[in-house]
Protein backbone atom coordinates (compact mmCIF):
# COMPACT_ATOMS: atom_id res chain seq x y z
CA UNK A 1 24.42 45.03 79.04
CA UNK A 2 28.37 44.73 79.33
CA UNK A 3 30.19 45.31 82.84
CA UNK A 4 31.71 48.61 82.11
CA UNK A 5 28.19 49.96 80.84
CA UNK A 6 26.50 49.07 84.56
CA UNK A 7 29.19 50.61 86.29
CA UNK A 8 29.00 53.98 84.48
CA UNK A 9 24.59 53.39 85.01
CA UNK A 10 24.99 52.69 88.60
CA UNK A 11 27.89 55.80 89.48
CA UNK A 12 25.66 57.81 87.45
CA UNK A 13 22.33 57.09 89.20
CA UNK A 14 24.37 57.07 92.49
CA UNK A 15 25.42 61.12 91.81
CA UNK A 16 21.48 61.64 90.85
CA UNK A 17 20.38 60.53 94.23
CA UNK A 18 22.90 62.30 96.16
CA UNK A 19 21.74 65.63 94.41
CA UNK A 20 17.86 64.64 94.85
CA UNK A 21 18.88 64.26 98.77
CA UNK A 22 20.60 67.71 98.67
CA UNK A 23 16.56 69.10 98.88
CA UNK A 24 17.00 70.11 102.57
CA UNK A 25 19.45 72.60 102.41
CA UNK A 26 20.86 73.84 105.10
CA UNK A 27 22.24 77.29 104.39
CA UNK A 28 25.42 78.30 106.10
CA UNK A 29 25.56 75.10 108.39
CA UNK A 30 28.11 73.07 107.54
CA UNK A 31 32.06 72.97 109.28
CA UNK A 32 35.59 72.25 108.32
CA UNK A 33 34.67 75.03 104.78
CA UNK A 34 38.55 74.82 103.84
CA UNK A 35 37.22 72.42 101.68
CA UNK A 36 35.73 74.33 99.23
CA UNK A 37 38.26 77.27 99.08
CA UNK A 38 39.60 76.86 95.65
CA UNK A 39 42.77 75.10 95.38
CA UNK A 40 44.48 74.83 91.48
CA UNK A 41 45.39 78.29 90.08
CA UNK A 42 44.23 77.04 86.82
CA UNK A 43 40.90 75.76 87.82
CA UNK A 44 40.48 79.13 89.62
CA UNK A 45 40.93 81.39 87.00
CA UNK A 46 38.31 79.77 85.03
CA UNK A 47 35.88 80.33 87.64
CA UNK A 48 36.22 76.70 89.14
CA UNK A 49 33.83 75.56 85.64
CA UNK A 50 36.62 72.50 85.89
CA UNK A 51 34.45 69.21 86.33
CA UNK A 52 34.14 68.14 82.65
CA UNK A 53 37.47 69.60 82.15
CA UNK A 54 40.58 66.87 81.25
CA UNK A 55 43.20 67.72 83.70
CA UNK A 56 46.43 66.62 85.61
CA UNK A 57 47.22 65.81 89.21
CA UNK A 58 45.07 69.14 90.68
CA UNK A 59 41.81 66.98 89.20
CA UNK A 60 42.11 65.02 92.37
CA UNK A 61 40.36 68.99 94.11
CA UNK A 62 37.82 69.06 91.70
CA UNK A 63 36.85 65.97 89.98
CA UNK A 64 38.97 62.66 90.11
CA UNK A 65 37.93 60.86 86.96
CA UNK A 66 39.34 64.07 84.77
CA UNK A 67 42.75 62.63 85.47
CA UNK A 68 41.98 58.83 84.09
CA UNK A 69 43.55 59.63 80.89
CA UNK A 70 47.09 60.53 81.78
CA UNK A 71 49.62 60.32 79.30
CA UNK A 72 52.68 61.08 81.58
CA UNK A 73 54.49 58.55 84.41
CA UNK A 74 54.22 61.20 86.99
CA UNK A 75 52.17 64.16 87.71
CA UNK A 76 52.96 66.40 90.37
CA UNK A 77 50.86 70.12 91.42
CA UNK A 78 51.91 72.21 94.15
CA UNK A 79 49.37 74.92 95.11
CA UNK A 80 49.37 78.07 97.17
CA UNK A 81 46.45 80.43 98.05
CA UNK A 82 46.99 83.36 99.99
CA UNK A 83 43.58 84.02 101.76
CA UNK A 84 42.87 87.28 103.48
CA UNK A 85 43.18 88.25 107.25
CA UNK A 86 46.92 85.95 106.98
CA UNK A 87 45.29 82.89 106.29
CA UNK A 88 47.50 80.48 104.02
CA UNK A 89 46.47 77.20 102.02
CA UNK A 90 48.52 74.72 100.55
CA UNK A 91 47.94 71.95 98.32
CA UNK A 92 49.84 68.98 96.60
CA UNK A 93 48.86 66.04 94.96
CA UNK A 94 50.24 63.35 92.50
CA UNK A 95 49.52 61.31 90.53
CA UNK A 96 50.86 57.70 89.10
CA UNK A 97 49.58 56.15 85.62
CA UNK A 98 51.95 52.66 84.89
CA UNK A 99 51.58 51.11 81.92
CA UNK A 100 50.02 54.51 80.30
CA UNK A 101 47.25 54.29 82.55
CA UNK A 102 46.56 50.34 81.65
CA UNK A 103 45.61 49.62 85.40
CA UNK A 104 43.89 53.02 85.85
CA UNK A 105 45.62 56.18 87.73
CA UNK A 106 46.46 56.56 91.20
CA UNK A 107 47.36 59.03 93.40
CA UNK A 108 48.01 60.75 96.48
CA UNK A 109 46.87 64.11 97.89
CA UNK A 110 47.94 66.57 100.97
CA UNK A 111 45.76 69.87 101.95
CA UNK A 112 46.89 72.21 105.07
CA UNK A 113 45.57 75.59 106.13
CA UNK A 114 47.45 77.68 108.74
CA UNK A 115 45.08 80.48 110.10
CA UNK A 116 48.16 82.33 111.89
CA UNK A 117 48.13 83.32 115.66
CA UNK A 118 45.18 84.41 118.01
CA UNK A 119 45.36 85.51 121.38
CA UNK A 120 43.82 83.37 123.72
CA UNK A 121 41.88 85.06 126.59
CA UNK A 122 39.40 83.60 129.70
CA UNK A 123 37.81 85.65 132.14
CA UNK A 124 39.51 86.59 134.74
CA UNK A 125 37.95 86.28 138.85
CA UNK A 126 38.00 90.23 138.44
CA UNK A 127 35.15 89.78 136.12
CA UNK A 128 37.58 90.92 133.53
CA UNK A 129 39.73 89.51 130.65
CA UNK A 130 42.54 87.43 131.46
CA UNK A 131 45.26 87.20 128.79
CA UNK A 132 46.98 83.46 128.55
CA UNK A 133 49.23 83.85 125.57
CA UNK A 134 48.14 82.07 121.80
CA UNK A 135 47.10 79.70 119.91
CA UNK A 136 47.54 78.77 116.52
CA UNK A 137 44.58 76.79 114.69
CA UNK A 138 45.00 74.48 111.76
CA UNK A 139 43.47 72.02 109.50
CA UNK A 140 44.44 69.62 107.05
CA UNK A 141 42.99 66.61 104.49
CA UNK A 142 44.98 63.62 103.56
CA UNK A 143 44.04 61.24 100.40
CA UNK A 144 44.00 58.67 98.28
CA UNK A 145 42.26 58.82 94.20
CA UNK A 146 41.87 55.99 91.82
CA UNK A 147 40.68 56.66 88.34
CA UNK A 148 40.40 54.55 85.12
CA UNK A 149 39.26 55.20 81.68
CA UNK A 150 36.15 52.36 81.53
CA UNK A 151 36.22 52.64 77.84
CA UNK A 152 37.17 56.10 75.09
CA UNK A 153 34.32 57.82 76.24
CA UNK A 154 33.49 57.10 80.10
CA UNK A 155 35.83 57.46 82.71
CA UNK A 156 35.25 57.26 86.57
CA UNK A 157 37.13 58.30 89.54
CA UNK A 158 37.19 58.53 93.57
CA UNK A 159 38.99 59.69 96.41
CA UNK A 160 39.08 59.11 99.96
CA UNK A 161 40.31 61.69 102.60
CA UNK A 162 41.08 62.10 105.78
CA UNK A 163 40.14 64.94 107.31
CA UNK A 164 41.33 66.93 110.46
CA UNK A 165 40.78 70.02 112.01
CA UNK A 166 42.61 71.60 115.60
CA UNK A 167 41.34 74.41 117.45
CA UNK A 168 44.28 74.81 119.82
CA UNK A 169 43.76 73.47 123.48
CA UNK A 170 40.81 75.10 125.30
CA UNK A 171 40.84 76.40 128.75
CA UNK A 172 38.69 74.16 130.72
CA UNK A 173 35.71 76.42 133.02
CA UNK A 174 36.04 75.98 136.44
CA UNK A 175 39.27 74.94 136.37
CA UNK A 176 42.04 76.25 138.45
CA UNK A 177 44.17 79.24 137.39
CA UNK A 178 46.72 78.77 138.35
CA UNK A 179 47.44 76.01 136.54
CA UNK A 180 45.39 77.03 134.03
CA UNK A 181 43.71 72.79 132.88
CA UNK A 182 43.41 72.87 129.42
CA UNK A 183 42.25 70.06 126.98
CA UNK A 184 42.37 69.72 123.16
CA UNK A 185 39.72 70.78 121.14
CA UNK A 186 39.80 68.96 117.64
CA UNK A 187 37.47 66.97 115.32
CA UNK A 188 38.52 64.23 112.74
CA UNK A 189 36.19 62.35 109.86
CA UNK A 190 36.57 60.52 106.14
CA UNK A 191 35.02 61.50 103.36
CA UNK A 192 34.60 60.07 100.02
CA UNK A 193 34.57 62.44 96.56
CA UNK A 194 33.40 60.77 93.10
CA UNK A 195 33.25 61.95 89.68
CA UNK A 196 32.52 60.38 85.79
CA UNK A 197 33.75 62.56 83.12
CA UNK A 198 31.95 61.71 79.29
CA UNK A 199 33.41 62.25 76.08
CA UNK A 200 30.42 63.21 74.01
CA UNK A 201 32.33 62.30 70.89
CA UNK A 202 31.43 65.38 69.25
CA UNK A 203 34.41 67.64 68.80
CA UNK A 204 36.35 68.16 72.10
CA UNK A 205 32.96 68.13 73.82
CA UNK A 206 32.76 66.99 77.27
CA UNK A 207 30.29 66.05 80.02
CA UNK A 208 31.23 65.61 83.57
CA UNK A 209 29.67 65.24 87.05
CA UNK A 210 31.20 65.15 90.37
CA UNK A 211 29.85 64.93 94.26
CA UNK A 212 32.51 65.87 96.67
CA UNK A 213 32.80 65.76 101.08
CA UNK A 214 30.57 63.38 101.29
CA UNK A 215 31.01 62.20 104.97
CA UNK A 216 29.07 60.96 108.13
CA UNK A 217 27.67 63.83 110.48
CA UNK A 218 30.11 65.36 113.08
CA UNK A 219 29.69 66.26 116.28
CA UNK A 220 31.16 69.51 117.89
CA UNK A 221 30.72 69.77 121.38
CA UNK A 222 27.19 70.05 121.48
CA UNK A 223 26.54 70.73 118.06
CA UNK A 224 26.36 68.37 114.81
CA UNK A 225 27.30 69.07 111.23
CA UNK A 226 28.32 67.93 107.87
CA UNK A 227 30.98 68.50 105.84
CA UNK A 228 29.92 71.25 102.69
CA UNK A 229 28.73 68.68 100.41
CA UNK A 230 28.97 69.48 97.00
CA UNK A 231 27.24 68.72 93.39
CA UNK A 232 28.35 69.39 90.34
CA UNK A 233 27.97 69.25 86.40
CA UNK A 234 29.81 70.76 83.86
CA UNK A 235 29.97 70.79 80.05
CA UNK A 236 33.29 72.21 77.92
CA UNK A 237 34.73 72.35 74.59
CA UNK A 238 37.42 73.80 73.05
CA UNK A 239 35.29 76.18 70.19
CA UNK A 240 38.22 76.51 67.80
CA UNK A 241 37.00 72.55 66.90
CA UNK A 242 34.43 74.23 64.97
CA UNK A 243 36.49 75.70 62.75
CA UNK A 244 39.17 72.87 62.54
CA UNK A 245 41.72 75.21 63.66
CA UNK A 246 44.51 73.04 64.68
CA UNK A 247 44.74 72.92 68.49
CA UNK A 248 48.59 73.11 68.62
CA UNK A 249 48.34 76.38 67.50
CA UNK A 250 45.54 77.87 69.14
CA UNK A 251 42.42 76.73 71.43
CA UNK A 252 40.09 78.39 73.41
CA UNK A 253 38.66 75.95 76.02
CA UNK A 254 35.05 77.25 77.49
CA UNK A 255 33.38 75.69 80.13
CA UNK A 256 29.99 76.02 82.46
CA UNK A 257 29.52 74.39 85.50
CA UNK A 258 26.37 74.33 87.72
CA UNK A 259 26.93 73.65 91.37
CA UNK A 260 24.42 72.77 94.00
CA UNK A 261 26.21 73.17 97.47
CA UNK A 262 24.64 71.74 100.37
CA UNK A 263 24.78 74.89 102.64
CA UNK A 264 24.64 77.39 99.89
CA UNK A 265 22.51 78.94 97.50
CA UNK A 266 23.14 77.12 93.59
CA UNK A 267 25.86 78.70 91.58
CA UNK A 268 26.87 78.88 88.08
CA UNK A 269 30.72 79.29 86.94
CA UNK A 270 31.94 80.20 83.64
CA UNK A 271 35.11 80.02 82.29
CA UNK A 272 37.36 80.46 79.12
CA UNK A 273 40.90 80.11 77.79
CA UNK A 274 42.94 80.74 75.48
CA UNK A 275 46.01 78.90 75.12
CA UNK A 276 48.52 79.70 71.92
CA UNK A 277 51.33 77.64 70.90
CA UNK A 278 50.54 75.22 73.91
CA UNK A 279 52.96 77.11 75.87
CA UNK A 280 50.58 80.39 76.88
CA UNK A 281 47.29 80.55 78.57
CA UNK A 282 44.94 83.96 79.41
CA UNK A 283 42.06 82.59 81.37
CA UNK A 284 39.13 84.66 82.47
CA UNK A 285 36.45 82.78 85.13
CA UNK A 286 32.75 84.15 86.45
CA UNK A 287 30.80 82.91 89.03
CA UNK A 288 26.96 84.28 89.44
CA UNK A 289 25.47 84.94 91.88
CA UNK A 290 28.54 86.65 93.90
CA UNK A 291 27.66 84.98 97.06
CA UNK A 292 30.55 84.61 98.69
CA UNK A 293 31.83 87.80 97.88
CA UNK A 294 34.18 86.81 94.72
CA UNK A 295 33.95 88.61 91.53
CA UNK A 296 35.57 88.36 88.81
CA UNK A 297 38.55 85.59 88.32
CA UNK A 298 41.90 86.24 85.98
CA UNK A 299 44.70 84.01 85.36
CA UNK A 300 47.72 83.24 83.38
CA UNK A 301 49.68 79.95 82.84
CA UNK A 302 52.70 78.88 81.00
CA UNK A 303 54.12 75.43 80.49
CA UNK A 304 56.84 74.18 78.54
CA UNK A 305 59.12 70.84 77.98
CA UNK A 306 62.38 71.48 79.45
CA UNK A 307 64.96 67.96 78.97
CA UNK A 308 61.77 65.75 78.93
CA UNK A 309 60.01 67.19 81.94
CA UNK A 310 56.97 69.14 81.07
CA UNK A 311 56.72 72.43 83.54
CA UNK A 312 53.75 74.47 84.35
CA UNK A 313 53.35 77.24 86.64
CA UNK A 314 49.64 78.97 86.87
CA UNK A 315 48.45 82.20 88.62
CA UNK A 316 45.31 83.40 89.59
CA UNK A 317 43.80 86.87 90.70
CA UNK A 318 40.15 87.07 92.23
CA UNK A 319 38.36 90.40 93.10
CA UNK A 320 36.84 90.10 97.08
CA UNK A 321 34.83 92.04 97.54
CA UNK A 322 35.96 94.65 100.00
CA UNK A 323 38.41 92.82 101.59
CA UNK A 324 41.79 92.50 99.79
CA UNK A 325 42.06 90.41 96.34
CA UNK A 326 43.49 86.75 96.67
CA UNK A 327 46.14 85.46 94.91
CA UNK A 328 47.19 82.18 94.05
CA UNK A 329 50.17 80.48 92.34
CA UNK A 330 50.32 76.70 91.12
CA UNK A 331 53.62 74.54 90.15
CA UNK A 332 53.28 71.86 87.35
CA UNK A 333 56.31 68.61 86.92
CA UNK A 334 54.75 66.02 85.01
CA UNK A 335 57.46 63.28 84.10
């Protein structure tokens, strides 16, 4: 048995045990859930069924090794999510392949969340409220991804992030107030995200798994939890192969993902696009059950080579529930 093939054995039976551990669930107990808010437009609008799914740059959110095959020098994604109640998201990663991805790709990621201003209140010696003016929580996850084609079929991929979370400072109990002792109140941990992506080798058919936040325990105060752990496997294929329609023309990519979240019930996403021309993409995504109030997903991309530098921009629109739809908007340079 070659090198390569025990590496893709061993990352493979390392995903399998992860999931097998995933038995205790613990529904609706886990912290810091920016990390699964979906962050690519694209990805989005195909219901998140992404993991088997060759990408760019945004792979880094969703499964690392589905950027191992890189044909351009530089890959950069901005992302944007406008969440209800104010809340804002923004993403960015690149991505570096020398040598057309010779020595594997690297790259580089950046996640922030601004949750706007809340009024910060204590009780007062009067029994009542005591206003104290705001405070504005945040979060944000900082990382590095390596991924490298192991051979035409198997590729494999990682990241490692550092994540951080502040809750503004908190008014200490007891305390005087009239000075009014405060102290911060913020939590900080790594995690670690890996992925394989598997060219079946028939048509454009793919196979791809991916386990992401995986992370020691935190402690809050008096309470511990984990990080929403996440397991994933996806098949996709663009169905025009069947037909030998030529894909520079038209494709229409469809992909299924299973998920089994750690603090969630399992999901399935489904996804499909059409892209004409290469230039213009209708994308239409489903995720069953709805439960986390999200219906249906729509997007639209467009991408085009403008004096050697291939452009992208993606949008997304996802029903809520009753709260108001979310919208999000993705930027594409690839050099």
């Amino acid at each position: 048995m070659n090198n390569k093939l025990k590496i893709i054995l061993s990352v493979i039976m390392l995903l399998f045990s992860v999931q097998i551990n995933f038995a205790q669930v613990k529904l609706a107990q886990s912290g810091m859930k920016f990390l699964s808010v979906g962050a690519d437009a694209r990805a989005v609008g195909l219901g998140e069924a992404i993991t088997s799914v060759e990408g760019n740059s945004s792979s880094i959110f969703y499964n690392p090794s589905s950027m191992a095959r890189q044909t351009d020098i530089l890959d950069i994604t901005f992302n944007n999510t406008q969440w209800f109640a104010d809340i804002n998201y923004l993403n960015a990663a690149i991505t570096y392949a020398p040598d057309n991805a010779l020595y594997g790709v690297f790259g580089f990621s950046v996640a922030s969340v601004d949750y706007g201003e809340f009024k910060r209140t204590i009780i007062g010696q009067d029994g009542g409220a005591l206003d104290i003016g705001t405070y504005s929580p945040t979060a944000m996850a900082i990382g590095v991804s390596y991924a490298r084609a192991l051979s035409d079929k198997f590729s494999v991929g990682g990241n490692v992030r550092y994540i951080y979370q502040d809750y503004g400072d908190g008014h200490v109990v007891g305390g005087d107030y009239d000075d009014l002792k405060t102290e911060a109140i913020d939590i900080n941990v790594f995690s670690f995200d890996f992925g394989v992506l598997y060219r079946t080798g028939y048509k454009s058919l793919n196979f791809g798994m991916s386990i992401r936040n995986f992370s020691q325990e935190i402690k809050f105060v008096e309470e511990s939890f984990q990080l929403p752990l996440n397991f994933k496997i996806g098949l996709s294929m663009n169905l025009l192969d069947i037909y030998d329609i030529n894909p520079a023309d038209h494709s229409f990519l469809f992909a299924i993902d299973a998920e089994h979240p750690r603090d969630n019930d399992e999901m399935l996403h489904i996804g499909g696009e059409y892209t004409y021309s290469q230039i213009l993409s209708l994308r239409v995504g489903y995720v069953t059950p709805e439960t986390s109030l999200a219906g249906m997903n729509y997007g639209v991309g467009i991408q085009y080579d403008v004096s050697g530098i291939n452009f992208g921009f993606d949008y997304s629109y996802t029903e809520f529930g009753d709260f108001d739809p979310i919208n999000r908007f993705s930027v594409k340079l690839a050099f």
